[in-house]
Each structure stands twice: as structure tokens, then as C-alpha cells.
PDB file of N, CA and C in Angstrom:
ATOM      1  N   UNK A   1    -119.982 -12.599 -39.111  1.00  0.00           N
ATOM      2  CA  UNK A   1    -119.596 -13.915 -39.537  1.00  0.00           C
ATOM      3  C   UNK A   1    -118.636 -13.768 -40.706  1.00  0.00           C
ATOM      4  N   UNK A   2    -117.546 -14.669 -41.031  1.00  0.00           N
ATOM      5  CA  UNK A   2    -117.079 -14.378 -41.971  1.00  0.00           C
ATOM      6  C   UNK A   2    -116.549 -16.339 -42.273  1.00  0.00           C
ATOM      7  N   UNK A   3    -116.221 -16.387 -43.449  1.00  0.00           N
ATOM      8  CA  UNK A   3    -115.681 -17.636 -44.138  1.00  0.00           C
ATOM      9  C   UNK A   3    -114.855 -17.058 -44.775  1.00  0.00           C
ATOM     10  N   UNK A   4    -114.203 -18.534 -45.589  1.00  0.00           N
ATOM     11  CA  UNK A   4    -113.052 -18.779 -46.312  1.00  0.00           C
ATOM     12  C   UNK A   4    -114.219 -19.246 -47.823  1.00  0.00           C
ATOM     13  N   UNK A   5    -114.106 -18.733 -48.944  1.00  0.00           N
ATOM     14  CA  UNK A   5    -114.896 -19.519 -49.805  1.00  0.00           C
ATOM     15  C   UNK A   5    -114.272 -20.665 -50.448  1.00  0.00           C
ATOM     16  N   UNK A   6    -112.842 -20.441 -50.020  1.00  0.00           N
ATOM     17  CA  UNK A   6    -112.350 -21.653 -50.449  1.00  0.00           C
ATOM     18  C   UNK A   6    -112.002 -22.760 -49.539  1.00  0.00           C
ATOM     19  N   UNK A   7    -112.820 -22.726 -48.489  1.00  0.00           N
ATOM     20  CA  UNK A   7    -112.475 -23.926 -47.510  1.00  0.00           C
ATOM     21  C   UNK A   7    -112.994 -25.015 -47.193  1.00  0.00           C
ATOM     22  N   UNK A   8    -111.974 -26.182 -47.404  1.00  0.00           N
ATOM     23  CA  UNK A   8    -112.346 -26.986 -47.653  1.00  0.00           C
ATOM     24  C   UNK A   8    -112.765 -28.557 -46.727  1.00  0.00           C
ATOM     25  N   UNK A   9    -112.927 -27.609 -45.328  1.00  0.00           N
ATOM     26  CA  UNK A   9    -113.047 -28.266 -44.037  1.00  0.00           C
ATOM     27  C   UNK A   9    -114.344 -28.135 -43.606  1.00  0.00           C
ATOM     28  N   UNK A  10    -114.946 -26.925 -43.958  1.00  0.00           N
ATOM     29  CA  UNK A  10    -116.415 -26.126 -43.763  1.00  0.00           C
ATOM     30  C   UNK A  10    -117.424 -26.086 -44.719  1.00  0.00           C
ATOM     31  N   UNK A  11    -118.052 -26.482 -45.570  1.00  0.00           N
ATOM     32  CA  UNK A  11    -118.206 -25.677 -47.002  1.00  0.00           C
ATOM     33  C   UNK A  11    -119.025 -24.134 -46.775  1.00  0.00           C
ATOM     34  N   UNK A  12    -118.844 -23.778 -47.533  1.00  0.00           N
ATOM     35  CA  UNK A  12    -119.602 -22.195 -47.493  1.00  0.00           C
ATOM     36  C   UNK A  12    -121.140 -22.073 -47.947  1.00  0.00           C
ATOM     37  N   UNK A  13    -121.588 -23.448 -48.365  1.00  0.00           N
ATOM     38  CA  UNK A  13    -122.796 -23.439 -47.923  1.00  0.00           C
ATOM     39  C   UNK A  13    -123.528 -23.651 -46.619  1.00  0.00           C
ATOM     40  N   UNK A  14    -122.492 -24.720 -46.142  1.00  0.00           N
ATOM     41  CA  UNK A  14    -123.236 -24.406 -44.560  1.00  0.00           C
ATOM     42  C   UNK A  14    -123.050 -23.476 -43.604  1.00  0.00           C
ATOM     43  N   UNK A  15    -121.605 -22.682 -43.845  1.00  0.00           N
ATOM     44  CA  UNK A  15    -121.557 -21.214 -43.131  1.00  0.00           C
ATOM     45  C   UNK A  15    -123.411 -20.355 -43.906  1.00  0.00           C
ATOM     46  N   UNK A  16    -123.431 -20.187 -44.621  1.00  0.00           N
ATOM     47  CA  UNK A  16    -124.211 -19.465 -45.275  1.00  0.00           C
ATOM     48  C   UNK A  16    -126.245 -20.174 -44.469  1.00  0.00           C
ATOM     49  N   UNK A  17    -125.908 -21.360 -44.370  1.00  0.00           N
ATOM     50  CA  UNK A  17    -127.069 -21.438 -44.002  1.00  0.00           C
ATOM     51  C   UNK A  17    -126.889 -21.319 -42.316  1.00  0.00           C
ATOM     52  N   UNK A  18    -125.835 -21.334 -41.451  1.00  0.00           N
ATOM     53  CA  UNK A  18    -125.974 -20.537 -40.223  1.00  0.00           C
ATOM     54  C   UNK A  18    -126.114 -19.453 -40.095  1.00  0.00           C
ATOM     55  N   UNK A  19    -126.286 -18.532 -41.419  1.00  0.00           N
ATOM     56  CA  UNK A  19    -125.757 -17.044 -40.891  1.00  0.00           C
ATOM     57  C   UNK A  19    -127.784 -16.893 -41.641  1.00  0.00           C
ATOM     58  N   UNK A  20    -128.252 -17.736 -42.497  1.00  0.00           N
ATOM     59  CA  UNK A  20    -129.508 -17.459 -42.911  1.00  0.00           C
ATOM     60  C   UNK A  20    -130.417 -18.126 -41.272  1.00  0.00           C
ATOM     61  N   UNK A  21    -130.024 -19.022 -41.101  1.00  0.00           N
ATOM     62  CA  UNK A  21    -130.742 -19.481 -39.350  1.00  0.00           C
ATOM     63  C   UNK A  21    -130.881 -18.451 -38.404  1.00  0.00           C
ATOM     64  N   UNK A  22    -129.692 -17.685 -38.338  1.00  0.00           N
ATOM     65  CA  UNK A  22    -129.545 -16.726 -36.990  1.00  0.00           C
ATOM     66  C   UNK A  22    -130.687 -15.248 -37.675  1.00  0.00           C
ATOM     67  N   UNK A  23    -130.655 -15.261 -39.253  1.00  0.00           N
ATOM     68  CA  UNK A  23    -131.430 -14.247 -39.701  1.00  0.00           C
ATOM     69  C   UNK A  23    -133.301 -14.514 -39.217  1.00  0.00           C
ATOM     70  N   UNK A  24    -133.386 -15.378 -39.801  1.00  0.00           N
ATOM     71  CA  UNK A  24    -134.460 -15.907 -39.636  1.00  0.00           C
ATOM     72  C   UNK A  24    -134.990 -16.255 -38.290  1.00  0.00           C
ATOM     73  N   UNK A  25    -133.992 -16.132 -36.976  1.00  0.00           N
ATOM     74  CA  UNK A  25    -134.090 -15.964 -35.667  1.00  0.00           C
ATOM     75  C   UNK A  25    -134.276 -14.743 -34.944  1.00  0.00           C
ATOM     76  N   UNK A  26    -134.103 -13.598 -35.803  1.00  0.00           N
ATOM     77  CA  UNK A  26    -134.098 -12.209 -35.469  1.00  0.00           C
ATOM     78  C   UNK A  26    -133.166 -11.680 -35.082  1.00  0.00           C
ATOM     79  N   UNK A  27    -131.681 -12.204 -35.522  1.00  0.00           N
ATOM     80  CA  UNK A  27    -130.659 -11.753 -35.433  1.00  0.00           C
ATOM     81  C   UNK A  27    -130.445 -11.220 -37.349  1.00  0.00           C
ATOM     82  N   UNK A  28    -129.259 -10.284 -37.212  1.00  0.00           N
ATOM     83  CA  UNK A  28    -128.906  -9.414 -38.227  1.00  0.00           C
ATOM     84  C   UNK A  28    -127.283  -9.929 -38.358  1.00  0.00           C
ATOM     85  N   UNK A  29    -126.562 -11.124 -38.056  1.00  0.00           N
ATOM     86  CA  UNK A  29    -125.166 -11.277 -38.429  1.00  0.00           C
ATOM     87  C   UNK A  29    -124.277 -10.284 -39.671  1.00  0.00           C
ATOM     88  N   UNK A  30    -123.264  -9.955 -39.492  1.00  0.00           N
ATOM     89  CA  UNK A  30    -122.833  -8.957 -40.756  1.00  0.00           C
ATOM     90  C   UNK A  30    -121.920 -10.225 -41.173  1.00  0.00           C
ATOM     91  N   UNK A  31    -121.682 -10.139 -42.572  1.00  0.00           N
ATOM     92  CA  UNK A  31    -121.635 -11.388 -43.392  1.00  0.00           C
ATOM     93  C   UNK A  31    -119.957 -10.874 -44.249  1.00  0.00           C
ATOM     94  N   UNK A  32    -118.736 -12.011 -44.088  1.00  0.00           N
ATOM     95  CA  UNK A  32    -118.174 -11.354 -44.674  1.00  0.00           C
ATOM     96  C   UNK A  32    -117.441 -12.698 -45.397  1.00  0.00           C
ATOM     97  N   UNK A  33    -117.292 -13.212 -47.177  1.00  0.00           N
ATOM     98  CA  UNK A  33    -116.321 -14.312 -46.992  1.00  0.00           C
ATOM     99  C   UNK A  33    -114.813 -13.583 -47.785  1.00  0.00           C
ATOM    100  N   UNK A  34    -113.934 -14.401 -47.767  1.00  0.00           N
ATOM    101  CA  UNK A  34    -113.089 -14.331 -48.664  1.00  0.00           C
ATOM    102  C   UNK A  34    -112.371 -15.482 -49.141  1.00  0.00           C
ATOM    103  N   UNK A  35    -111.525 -14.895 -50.248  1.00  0.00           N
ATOM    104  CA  UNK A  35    -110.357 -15.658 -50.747  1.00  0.00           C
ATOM    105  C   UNK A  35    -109.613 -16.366 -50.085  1.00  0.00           C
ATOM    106  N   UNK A  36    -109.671 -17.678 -49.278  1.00  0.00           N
ATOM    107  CA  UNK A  36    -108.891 -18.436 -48.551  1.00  0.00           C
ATOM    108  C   UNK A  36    -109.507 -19.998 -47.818  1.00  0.00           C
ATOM    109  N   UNK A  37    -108.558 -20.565 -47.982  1.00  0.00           N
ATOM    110  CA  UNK A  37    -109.610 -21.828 -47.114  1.00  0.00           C
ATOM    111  C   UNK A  37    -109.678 -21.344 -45.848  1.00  0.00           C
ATOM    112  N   UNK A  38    -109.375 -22.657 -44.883  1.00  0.00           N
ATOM    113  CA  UNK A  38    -109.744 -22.859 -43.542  1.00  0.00           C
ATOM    114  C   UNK A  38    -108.713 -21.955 -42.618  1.00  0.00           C
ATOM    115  N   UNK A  39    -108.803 -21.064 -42.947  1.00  0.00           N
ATOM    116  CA  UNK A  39    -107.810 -20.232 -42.377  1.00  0.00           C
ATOM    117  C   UNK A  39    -108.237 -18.635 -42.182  1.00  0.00           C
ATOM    118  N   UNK A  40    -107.417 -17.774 -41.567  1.00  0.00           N
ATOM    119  CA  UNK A  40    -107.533 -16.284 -41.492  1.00  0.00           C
ATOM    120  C   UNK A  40    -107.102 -15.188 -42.099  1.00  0.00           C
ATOM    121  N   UNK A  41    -106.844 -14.554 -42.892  1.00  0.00           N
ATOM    122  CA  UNK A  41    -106.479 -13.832 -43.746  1.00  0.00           C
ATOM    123  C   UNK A  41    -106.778 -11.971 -42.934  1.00  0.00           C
ATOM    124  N   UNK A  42    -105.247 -11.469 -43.493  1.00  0.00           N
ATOM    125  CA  UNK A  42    -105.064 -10.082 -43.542  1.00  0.00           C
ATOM    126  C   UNK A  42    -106.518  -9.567 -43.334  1.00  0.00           C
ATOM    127  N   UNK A  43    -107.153  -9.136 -44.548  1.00  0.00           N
ATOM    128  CA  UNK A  43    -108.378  -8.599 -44.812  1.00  0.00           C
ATOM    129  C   UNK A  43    -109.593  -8.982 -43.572  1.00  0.00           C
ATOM    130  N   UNK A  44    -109.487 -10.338 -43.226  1.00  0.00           N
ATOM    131  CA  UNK A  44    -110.470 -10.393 -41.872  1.00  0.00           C
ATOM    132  C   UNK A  44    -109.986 -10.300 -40.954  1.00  0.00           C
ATOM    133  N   UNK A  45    -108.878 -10.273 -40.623  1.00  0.00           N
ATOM    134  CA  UNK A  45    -108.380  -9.551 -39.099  1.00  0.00           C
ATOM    135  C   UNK A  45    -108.630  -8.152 -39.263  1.00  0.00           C
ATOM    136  N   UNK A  46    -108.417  -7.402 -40.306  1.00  0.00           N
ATOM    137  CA  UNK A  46    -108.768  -5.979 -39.894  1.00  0.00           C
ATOM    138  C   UNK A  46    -110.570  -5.597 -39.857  1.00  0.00           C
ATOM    139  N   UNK A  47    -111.129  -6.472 -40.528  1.00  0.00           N
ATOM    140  CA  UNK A  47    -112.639  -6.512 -40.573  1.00  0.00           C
ATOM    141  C   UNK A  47    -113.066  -6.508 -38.987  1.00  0.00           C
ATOM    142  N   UNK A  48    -112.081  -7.880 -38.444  1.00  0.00           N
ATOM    143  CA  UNK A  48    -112.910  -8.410 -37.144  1.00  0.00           C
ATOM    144  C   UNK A  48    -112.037  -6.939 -36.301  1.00  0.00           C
ATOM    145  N   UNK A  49    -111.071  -6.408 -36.716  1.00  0.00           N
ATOM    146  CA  UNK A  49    -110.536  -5.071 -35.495  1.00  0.00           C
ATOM    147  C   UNK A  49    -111.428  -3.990 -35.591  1.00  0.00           C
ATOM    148  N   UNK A  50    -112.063  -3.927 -36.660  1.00  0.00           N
ATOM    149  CA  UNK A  50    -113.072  -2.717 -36.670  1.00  0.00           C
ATOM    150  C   UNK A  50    -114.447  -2.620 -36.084  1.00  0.00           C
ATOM    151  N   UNK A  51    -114.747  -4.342 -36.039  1.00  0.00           N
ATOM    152  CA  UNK A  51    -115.882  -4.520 -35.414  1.00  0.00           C
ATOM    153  C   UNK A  51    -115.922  -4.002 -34.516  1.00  0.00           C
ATOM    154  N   UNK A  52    -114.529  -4.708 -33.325  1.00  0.00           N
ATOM    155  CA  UNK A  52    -114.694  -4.690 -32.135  1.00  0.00           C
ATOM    156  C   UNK A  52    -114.400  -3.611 -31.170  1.00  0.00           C
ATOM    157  N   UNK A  53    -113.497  -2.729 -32.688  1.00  0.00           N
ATOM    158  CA  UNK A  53    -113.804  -1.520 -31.941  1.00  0.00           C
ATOM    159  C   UNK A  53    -114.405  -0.562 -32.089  1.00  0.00           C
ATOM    160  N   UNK A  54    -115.873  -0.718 -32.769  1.00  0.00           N
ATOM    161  CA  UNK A  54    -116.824   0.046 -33.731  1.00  0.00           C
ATOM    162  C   UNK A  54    -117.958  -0.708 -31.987  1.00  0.00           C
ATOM    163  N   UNK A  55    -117.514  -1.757 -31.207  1.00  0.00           N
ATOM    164  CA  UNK A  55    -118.635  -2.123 -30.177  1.00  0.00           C
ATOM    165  C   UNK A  55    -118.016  -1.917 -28.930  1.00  0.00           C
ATOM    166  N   UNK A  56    -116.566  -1.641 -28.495  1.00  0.00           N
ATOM    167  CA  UNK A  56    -116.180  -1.859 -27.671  1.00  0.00           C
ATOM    168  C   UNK A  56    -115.024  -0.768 -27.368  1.00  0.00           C
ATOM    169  N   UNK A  57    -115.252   0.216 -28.467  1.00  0.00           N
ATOM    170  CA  UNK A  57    -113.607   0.937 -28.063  1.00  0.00           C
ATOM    171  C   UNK A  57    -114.424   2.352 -26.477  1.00  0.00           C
ATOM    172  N   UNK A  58    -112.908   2.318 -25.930  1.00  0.00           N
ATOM    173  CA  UNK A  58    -113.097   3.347 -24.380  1.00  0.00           C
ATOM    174  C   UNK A  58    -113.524   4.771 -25.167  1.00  0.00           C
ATOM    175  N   UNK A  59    -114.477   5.450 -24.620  1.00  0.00           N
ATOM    176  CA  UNK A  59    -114.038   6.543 -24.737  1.00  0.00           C
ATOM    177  C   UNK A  59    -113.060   7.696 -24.086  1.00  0.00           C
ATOM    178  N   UNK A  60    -112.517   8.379 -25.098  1.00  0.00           N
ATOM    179  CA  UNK A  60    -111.682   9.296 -24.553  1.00  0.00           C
ATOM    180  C   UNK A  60    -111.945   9.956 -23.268  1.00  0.00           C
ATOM    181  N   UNK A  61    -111.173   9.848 -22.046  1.00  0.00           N
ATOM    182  CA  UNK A  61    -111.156  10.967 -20.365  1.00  0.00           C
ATOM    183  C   UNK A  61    -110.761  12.041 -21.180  1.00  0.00           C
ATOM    184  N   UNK A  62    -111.193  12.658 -20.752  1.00  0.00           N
ATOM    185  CA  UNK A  62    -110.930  14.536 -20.789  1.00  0.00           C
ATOM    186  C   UNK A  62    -111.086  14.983 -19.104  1.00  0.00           C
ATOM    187  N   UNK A  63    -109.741  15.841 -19.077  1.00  0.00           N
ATOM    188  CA  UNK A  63    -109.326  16.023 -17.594  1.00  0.00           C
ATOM    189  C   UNK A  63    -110.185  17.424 -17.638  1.00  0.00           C
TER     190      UNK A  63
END
């Protein structure tokens, strides 16, 4: 999960209490906010590229 702490469409208390709901559901969300409103920023696009390829990257064929 990640937010904007400065956004001002969402507040970051209620991101914060979805990400405490899904905890308290027996999920483990990884939690990330930053510097920005309602928007996407540098720093979480490379967050969300590492995720997905920390869950999803191919492994290497070897011939």
C-alpha cells in the first residue's frame, strides 16, 4: 500500500486505517507513504517495480 501524506482527496488517515483492517484480517500489507498529494511520485514507481518483480520476475532458461 502506499499514499501521498499530503493528499488531499484521500486523507492518510483513512489509507492508514485500510491498511490497519486488512492487518487485523490476517493480511500483512507492506506500507509505504510519501511526500506528495493525490498523485504518483518517482520514489513509488520504483517501490511498486521492485515489488512486482521481487513476486513475479521469469526465471532465467539456461540452455
Amino acid at each position: 500500500m502506499a499514499h501521498g501524506r499530503e493528499d488531499p482527496v484521500v486523507p492518510l488517515s483513512l489509507a492508514q486505517a485500510a491498511r490497519a483492517t486488512l492487518a487485523a484480517r490476517g493480511h500483512a500489507p507492506e506500507w509505504h507513504d510519501y511526500p506528495m498529494p493525490h498523485s504518483v511520485c518517482a520514489e513509488e514507481v520504483t517501490a511498486i517495480s521492485r515489488w512486482l518483480a521481487a513476486r513475479y520476475a521469469s526465471p532465467i532458461l539456461t540452455a
